[in-house]
Protein backbone atom coordinates (compact mmCIF):
# COMPACT_ATOMS: atom_id res chain seq x y z
CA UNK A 1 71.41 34.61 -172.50
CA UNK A 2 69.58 35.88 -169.40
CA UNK A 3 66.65 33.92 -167.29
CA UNK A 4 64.13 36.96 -168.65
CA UNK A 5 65.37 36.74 -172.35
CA UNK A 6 65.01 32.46 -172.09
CA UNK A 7 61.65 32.54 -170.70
CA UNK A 8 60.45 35.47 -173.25
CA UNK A 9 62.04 33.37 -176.04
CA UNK A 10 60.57 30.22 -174.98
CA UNK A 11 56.72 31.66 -174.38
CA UNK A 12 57.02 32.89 -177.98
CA UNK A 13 57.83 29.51 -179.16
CA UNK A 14 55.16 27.78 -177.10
CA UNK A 15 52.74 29.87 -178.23
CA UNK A 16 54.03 30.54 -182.23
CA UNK A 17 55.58 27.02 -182.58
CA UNK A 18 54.09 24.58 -180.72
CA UNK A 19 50.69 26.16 -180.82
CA UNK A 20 50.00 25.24 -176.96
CA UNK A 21 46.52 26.49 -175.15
CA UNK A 22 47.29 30.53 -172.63
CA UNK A 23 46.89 28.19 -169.54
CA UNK A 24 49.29 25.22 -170.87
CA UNK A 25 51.96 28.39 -171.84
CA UNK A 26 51.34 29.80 -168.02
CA UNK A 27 51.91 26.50 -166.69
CA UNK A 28 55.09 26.03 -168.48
CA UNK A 29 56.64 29.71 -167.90
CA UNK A 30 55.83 28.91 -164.18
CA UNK A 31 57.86 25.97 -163.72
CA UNK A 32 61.27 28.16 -165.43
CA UNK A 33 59.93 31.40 -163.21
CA UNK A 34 60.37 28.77 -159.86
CA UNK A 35 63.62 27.73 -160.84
CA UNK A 36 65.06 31.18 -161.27
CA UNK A 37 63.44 32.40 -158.43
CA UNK A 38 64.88 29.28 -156.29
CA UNK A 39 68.66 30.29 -157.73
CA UNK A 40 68.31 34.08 -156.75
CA UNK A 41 67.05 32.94 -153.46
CA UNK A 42 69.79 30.91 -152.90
CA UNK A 43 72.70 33.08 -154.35
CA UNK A 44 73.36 30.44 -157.50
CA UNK A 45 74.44 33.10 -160.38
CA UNK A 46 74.07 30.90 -163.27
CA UNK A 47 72.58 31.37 -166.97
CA UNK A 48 69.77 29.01 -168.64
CA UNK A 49 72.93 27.95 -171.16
CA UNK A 50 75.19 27.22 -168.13
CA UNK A 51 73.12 25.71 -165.34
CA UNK A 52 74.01 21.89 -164.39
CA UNK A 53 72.30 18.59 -163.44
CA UNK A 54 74.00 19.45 -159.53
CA UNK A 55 71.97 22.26 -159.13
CA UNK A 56 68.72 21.23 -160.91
CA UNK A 57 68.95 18.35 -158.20
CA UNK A 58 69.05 20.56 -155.91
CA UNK A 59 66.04 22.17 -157.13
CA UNK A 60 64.18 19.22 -157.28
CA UNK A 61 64.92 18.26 -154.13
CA UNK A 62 63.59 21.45 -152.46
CA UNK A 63 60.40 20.94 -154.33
CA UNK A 64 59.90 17.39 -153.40
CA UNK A 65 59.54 19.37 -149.96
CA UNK A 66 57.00 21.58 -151.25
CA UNK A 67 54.75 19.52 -153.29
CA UNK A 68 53.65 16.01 -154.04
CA UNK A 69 54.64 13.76 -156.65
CA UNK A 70 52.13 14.32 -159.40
CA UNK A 71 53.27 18.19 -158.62
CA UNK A 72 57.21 17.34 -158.91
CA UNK A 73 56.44 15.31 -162.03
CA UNK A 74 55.05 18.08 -164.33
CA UNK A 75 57.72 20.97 -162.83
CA UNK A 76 60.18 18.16 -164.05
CA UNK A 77 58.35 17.63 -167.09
CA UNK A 78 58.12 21.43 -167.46
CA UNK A 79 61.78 22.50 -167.06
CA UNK A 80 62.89 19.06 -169.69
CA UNK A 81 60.37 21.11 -172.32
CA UNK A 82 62.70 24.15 -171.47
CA UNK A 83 65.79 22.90 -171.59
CA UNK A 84 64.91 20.51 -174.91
CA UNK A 85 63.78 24.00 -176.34
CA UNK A 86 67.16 25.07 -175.62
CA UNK A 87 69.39 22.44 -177.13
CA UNK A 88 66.62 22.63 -180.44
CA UNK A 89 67.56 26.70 -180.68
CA UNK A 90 71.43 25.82 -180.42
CA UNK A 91 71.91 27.43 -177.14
CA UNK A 92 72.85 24.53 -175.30
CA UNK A 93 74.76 21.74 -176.46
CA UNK A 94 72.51 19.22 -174.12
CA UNK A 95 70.24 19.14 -171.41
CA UNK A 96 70.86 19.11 -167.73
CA UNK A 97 68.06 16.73 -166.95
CA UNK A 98 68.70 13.64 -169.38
CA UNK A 99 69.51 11.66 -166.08
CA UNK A 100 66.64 13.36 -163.56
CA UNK A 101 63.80 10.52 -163.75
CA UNK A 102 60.15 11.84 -162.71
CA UNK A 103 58.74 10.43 -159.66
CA UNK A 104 56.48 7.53 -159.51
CA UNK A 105 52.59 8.50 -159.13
CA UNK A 106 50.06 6.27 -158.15
């Protein structure tokens, strides 16, 4: 499975199965688009199915450079929907980001 096919699949299910408002499915999409876009920019040539908790922290931690923590929190919070939405459709056998705790806020 290809970054384009996951994020396809998972906006239909968003919007067929979980029923979820245009903006809330943008929001979501976005957060999977910025990962991909972070592991063509840096060269990392791995699937949806085989991605690892290494280079989501990676990820993370080039965000927490970017934005603040309320920010981090939902692309965190974003990317867990995906790769939950993943394991539920059988494509992976569990998630990269059991471990990866959300910052604090407030």
């Amino acid at each position: 499975m290809n970054w384009k096919q996951a994020e396809t699949d998972y906006e239909y299910y968003l919007k067929i199965e979980r029923g979820l408002a245009a903006n809330s499915i943008s929001n979501y999409i976005r957060d999977v688009e910025k990962l991909r876009i972070f592991l063509e920019n840096n060269g990392i040539d791995k699937s949806p199915i085989s991605l690892d908790r290494e280079t989501l922290q990676l990820f993370i931690y080039e965000v927490a450079k970017e934005v603040g923590p309320r920010s981090q929190a939902r692309i965190i919070s974003g990317l867990k929907s995906f790769f939950n939405y993943l394991v539920f459709e059988d494509y992976r056998k569990d998630t990269p980001l059991d471990l990866i705790e959300s910052p604090k806020i407030g």
